[in-house]
C-alpha atoms as a PDB file:
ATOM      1  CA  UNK A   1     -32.979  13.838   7.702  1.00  0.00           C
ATOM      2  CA  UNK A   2     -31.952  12.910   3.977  1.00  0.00           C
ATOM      3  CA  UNK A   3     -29.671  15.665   3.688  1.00  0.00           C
ATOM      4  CA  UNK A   4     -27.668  14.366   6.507  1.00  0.00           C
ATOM      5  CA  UNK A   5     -27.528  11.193   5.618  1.00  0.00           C
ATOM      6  CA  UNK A   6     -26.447  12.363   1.983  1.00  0.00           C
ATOM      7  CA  UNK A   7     -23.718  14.361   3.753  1.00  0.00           C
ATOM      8  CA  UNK A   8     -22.509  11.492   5.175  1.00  0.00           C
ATOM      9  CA  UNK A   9     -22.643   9.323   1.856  1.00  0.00           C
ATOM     10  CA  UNK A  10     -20.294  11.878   0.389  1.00  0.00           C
ATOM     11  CA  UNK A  11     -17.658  11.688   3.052  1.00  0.00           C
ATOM     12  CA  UNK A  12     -17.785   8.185   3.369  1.00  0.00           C
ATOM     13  CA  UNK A  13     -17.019   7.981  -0.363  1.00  0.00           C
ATOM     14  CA  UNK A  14     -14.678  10.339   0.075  1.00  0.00           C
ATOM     15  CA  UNK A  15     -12.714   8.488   2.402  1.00  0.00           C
ATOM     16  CA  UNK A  16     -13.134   5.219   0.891  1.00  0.00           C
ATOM     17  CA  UNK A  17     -11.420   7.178  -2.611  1.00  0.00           C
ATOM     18  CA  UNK A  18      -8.632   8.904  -0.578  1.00  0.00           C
ATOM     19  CA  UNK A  19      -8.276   4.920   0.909  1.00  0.00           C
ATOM     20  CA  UNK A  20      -7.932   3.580  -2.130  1.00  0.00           C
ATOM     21  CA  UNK A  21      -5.353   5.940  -3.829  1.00  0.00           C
ATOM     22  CA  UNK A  22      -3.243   5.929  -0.619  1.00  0.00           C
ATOM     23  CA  UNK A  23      -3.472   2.162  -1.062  1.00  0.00           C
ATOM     24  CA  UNK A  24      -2.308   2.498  -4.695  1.00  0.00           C
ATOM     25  CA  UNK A  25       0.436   4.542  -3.733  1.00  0.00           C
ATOM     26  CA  UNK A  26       1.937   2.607  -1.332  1.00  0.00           C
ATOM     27  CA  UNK A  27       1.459  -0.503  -3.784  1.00  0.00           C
ATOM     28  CA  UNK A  28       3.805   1.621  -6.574  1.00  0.00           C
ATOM     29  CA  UNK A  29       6.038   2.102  -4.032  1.00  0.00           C
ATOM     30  CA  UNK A  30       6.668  -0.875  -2.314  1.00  0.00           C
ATOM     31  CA  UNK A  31       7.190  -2.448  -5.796  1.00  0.00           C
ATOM     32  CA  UNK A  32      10.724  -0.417  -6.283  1.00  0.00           C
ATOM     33  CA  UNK A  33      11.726  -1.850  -2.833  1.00  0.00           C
ATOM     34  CA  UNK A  34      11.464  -5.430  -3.576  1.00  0.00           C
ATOM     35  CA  UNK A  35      12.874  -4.521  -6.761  1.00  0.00           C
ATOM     36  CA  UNK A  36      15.883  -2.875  -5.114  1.00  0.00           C
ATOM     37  CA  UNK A  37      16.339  -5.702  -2.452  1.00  0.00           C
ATOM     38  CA  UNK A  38      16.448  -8.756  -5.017  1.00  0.00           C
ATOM     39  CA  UNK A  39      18.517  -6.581  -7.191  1.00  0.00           C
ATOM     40  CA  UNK A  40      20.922  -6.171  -4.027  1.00  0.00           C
ATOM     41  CA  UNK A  41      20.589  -9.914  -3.008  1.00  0.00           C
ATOM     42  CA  UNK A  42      22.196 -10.891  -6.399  1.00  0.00           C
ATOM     43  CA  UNK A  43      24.733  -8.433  -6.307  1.00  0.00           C
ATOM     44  CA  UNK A  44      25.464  -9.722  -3.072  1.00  0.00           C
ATOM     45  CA  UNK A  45      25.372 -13.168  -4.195  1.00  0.00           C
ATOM     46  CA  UNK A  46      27.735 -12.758  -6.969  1.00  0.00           C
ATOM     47  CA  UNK A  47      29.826 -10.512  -5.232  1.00  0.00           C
ATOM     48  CA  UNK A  48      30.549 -13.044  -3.011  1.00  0.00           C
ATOM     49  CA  UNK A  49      31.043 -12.270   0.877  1.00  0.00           C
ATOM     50  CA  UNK A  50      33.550  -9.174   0.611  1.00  0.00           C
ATOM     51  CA  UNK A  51      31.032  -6.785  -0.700  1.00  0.00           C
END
């Protein structure tokens, strides 16, 4: 019975770690693509209308 529920324990963690560095990863990346948009949003705002 423990060894199951020490099996379990280890993929639970191990899910919970792959989670958590998805979660980071997405987190780096959607930090270049608000970057990028408010870079674009001044560009377009000094720009003016034609761009």
């Amino acid at each position: 019975m423990l060894h199951i529920y020490i099996l379990v324990r280890d993929v639970l963690l191990q899910i919970k770690q792959t989670f958590t560095q998805t979660l980071r990863g997405l987190m780096l990346l959607a930090q270049p693509a608000e970057l990028i948009c408010h870079f674009l949003q001044l560009l377009h705002k000094h720009a003016g209308p034609n761009v």
